[in-house]
N, C-alpha and C. Protein backbone atom coordinates (compact mmCIF):
# COMPACT_ATOMS: atom_id res chain seq x y z
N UNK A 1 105.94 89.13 84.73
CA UNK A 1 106.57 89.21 86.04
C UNK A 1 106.52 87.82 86.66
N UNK A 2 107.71 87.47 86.61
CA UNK A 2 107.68 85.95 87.17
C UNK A 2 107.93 86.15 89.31
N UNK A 3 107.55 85.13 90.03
CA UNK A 3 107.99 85.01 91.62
C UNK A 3 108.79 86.46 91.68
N UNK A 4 110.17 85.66 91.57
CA UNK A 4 111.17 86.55 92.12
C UNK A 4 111.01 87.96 92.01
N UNK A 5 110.28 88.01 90.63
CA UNK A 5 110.52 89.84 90.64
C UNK A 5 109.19 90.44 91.48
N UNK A 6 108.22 89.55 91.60
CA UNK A 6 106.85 89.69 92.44
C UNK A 6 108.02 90.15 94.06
N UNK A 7 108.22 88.96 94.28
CA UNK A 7 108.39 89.46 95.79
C UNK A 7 109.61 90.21 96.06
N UNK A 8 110.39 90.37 95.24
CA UNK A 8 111.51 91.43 94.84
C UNK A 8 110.86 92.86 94.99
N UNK A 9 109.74 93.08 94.09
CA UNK A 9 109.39 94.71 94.40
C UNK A 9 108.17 94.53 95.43
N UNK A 10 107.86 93.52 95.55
CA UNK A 10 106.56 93.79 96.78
C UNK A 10 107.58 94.28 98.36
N UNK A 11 108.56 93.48 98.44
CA UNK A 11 109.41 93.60 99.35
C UNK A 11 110.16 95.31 99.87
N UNK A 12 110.29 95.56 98.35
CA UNK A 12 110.46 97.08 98.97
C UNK A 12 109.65 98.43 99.12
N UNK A 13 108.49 97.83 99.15
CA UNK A 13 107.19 98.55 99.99
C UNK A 13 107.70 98.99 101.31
N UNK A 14 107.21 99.75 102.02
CA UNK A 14 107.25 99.94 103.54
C UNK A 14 106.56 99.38 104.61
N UNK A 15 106.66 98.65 105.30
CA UNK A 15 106.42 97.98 106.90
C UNK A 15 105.63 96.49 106.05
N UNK A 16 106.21 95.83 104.87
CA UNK A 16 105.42 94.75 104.59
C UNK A 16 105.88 93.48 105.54
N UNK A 17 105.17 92.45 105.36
CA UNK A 17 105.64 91.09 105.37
C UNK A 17 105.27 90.10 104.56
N UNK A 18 105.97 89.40 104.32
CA UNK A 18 105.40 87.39 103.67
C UNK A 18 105.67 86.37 104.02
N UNK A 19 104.63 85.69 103.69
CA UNK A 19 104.20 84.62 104.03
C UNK A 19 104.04 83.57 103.42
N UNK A 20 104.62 82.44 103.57
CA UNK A 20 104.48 81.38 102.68
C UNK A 20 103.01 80.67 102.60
N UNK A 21 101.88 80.52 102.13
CA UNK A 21 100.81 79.58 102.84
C UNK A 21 99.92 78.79 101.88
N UNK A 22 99.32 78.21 101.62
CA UNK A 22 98.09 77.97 100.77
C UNK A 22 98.19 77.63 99.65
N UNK A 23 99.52 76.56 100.02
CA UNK A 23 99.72 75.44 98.59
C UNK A 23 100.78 76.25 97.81
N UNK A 24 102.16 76.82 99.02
CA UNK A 24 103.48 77.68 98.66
C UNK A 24 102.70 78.90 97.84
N UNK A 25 101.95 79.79 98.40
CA UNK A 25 101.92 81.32 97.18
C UNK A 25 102.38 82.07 98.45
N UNK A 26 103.13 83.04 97.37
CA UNK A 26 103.83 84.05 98.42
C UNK A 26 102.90 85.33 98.91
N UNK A 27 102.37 85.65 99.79
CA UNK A 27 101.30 86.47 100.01
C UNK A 27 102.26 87.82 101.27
N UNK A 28 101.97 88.76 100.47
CA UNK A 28 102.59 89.96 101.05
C UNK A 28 101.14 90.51 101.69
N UNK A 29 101.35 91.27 102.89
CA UNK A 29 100.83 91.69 104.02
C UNK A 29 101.25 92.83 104.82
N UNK A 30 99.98 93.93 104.63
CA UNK A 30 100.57 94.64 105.78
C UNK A 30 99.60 94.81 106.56
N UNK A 31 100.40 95.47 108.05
CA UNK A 31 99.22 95.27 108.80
C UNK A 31 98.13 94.14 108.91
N UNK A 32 99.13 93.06 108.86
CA UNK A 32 98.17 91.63 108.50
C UNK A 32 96.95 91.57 107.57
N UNK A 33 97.24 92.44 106.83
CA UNK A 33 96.08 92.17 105.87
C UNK A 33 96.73 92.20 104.70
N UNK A 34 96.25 91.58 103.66
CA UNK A 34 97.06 91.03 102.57
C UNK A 34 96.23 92.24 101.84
N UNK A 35 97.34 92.24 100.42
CA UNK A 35 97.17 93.06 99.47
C UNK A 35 97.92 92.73 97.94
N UNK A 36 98.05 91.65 98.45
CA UNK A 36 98.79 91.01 97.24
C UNK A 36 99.49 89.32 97.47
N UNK A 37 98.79 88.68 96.21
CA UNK A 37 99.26 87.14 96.05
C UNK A 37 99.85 86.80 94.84
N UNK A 38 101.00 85.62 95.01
CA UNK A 38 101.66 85.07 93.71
C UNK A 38 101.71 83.76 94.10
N UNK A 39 100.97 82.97 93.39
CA UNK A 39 100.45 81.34 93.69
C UNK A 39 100.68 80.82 92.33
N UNK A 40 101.17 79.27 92.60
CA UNK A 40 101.05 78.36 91.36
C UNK A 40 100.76 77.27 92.18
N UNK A 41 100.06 76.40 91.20
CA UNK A 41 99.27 75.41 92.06
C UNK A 41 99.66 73.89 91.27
N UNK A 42 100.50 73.60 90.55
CA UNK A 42 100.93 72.50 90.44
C UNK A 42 101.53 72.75 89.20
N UNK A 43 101.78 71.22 88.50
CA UNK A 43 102.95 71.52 87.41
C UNK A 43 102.13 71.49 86.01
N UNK A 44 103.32 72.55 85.42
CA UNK A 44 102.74 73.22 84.21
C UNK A 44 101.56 73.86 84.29
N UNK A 45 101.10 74.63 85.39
CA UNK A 45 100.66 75.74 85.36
C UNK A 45 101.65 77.16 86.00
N UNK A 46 101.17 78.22 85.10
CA UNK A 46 101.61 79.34 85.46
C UNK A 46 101.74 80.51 86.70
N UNK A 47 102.53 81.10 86.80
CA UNK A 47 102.60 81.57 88.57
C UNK A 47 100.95 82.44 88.10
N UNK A 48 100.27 82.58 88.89
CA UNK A 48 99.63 83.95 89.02
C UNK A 48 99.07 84.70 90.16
N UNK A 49 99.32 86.22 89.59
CA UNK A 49 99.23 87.15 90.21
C UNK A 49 97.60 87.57 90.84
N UNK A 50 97.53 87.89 92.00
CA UNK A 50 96.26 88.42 92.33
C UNK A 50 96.69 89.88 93.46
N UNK A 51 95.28 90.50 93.20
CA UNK A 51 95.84 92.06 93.76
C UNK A 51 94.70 92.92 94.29
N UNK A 52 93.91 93.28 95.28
CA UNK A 52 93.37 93.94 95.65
C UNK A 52 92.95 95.59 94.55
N UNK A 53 92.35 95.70 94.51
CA UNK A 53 92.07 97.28 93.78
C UNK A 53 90.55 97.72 93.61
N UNK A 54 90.74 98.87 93.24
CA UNK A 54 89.11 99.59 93.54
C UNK A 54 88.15 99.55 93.02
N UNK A 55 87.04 99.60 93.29
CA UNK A 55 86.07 99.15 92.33
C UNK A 55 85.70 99.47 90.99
N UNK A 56 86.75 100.75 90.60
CA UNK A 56 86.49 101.14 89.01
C UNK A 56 87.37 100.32 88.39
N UNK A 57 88.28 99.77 89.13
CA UNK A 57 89.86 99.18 88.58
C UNK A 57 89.10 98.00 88.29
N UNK A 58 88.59 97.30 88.94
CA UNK A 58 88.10 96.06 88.70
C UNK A 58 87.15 95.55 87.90
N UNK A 59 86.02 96.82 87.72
CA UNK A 59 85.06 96.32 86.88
C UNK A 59 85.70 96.71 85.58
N UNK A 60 86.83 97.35 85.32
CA UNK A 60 87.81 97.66 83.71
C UNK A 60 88.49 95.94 83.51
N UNK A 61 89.05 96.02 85.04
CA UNK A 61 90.36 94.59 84.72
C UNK A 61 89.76 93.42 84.17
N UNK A 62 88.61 92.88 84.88
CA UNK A 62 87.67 91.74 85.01
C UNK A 62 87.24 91.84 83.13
N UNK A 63 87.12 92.52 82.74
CA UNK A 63 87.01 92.83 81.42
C UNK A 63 87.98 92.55 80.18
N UNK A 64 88.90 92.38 80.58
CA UNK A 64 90.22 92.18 80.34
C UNK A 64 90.92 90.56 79.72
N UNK A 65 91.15 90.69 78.47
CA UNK A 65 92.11 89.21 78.20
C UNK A 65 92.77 88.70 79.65
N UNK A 66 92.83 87.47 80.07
CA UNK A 66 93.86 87.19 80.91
C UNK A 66 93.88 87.68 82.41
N UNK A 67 92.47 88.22 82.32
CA UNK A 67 92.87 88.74 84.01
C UNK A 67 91.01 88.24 84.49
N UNK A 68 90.60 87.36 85.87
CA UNK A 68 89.75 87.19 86.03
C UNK A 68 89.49 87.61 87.44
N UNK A 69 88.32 87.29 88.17
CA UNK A 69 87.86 88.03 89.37
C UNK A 69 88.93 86.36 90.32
N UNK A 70 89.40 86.84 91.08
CA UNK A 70 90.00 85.82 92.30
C UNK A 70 89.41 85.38 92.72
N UNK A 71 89.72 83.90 92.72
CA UNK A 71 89.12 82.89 93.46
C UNK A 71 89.23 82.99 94.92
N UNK A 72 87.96 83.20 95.60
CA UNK A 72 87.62 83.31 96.54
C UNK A 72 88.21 84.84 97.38
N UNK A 73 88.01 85.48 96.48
CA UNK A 73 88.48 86.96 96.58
C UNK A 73 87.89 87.70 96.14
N UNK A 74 87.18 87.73 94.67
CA UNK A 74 86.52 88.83 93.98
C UNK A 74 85.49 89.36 94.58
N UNK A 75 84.56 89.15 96.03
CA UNK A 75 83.68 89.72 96.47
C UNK A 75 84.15 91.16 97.52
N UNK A 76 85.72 90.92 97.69
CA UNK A 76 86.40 92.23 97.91
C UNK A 76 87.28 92.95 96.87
N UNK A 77 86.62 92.60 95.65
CA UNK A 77 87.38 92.95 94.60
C UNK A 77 89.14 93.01 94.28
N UNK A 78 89.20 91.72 94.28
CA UNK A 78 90.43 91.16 94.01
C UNK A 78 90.53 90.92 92.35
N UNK A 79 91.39 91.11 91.98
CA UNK A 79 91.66 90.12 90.07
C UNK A 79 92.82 89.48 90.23
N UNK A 80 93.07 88.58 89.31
CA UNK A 80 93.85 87.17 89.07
C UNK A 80 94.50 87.90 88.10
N UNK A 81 95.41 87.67 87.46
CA UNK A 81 95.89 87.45 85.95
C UNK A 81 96.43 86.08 85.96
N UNK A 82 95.99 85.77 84.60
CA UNK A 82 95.90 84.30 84.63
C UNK A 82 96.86 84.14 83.46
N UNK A 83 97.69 84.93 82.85
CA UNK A 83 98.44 84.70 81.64
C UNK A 83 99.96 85.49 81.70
N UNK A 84 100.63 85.33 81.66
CA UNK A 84 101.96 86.36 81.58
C UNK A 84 101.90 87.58 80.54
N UNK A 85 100.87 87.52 79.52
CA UNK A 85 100.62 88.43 78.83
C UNK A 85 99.43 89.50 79.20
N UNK A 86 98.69 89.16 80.36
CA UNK A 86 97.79 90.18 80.54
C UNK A 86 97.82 90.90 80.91
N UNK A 87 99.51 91.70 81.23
CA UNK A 87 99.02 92.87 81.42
C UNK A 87 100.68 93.21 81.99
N UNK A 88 101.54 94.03 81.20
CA UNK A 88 103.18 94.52 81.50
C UNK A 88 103.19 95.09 82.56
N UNK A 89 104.54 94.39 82.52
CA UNK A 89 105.27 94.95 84.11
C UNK A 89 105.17 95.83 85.08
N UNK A 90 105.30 96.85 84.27
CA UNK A 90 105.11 98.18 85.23
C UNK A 90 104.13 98.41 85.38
N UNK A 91 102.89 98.31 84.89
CA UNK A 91 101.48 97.99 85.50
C UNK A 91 101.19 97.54 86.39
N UNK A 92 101.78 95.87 86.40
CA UNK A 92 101.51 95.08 87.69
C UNK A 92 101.68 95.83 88.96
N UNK A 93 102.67 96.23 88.77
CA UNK A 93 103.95 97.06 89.93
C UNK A 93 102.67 97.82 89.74
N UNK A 94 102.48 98.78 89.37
CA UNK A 94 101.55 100.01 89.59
C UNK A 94 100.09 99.62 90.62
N UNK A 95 99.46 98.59 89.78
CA UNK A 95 98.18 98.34 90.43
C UNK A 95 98.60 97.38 91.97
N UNK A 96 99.88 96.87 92.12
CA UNK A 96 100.42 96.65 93.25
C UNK A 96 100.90 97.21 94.39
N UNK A 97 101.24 98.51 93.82
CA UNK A 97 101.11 99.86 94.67
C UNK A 97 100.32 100.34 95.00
N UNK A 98 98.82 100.35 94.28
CA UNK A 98 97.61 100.96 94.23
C UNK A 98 97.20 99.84 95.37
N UNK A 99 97.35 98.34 95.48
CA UNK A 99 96.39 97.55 96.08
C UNK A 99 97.20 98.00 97.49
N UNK A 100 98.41 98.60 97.93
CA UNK A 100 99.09 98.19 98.77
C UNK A 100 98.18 99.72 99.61
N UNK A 101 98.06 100.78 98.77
CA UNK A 101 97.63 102.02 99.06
C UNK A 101 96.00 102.04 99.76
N UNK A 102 95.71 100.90 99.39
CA UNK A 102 94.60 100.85 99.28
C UNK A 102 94.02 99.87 101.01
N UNK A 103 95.32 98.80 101.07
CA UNK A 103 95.07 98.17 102.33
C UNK A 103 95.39 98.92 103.77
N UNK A 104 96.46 99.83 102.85
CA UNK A 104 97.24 100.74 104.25
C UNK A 104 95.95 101.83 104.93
N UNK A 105 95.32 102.47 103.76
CA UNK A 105 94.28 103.49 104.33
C UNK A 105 93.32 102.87 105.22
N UNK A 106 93.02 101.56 104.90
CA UNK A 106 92.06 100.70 106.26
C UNK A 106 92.52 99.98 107.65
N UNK A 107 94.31 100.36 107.69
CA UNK A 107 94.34 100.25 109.10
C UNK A 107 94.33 100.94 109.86
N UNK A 108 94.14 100.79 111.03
CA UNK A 108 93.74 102.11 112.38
C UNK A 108 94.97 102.94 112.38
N UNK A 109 94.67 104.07 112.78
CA UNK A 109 95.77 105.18 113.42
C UNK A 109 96.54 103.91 114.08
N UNK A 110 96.22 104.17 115.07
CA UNK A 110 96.78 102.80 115.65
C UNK A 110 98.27 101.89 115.12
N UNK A 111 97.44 101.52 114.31
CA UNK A 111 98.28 99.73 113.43
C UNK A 111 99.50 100.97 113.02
N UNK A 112 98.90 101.88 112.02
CA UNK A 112 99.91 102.32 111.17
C UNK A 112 101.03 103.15 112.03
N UNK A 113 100.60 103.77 113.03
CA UNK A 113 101.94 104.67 113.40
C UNK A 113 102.40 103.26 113.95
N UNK A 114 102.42 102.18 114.59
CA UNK A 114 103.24 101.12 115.21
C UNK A 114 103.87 100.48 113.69
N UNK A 115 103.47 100.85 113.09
CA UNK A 115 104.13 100.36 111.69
C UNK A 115 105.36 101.46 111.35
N UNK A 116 105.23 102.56 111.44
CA UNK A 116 105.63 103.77 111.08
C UNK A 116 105.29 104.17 109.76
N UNK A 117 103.95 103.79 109.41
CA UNK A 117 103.52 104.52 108.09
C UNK A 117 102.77 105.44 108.25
């Protein structure tokens, strides 16, 4: 999953936003809280993906060819994939849904009906 298709399906989530920040990675947000990053950090390195998920998800992923704990993230259990091979498409998408499911249940009554979720 290269950029475009990252923020292509992150985009048609419900009540998201993005944000450009932190050395151009595109960081989707809801309820101002992020739940998903796609960063590359200079040339000839690869885009990669990072994603919020639960703590069984993580201590499996972290385990994993190609996928490591996020830099300066993994203490809320975030993972990286660090390879275009670690891990197909519809997965990504999946555990990107899962991270998105996962940020939405921690905002207030509140946040979310002003969201309309």
């Amino acid at each position: 999953m290269n950029r475009s298709d990252f923020d292509r399906f992150c985009v048609s989530l419900p009540a998201v936003e993005n944000v450009v920040q932190w050395g151009n990675a595109s960081v989707w947000k809801i309820g101002g809280k992020i739940f998903a990053i796609c960063s590359h950090w200079g040339p000839g390195e690869t885009e990669k993906i990072s994603f919020k998920c639960s703590d069984l998800a993580y201590a499996i992923l972290i385990e994993q060819d190609g996928i490591v704990p996020a830099p300066y993230l993994a203490r809320a259990k975030w993972v990286q994939l660090t390879s275009k091979d670690a891990m197909v498409e519809d997965d990504i998408k999946a555990y990107i849904e899962e991270a998105y499911s996962i940020v939405k249940a921690k905002l207030t009554k509140a946040m979310r009906t002003k969201l309309g979720i």
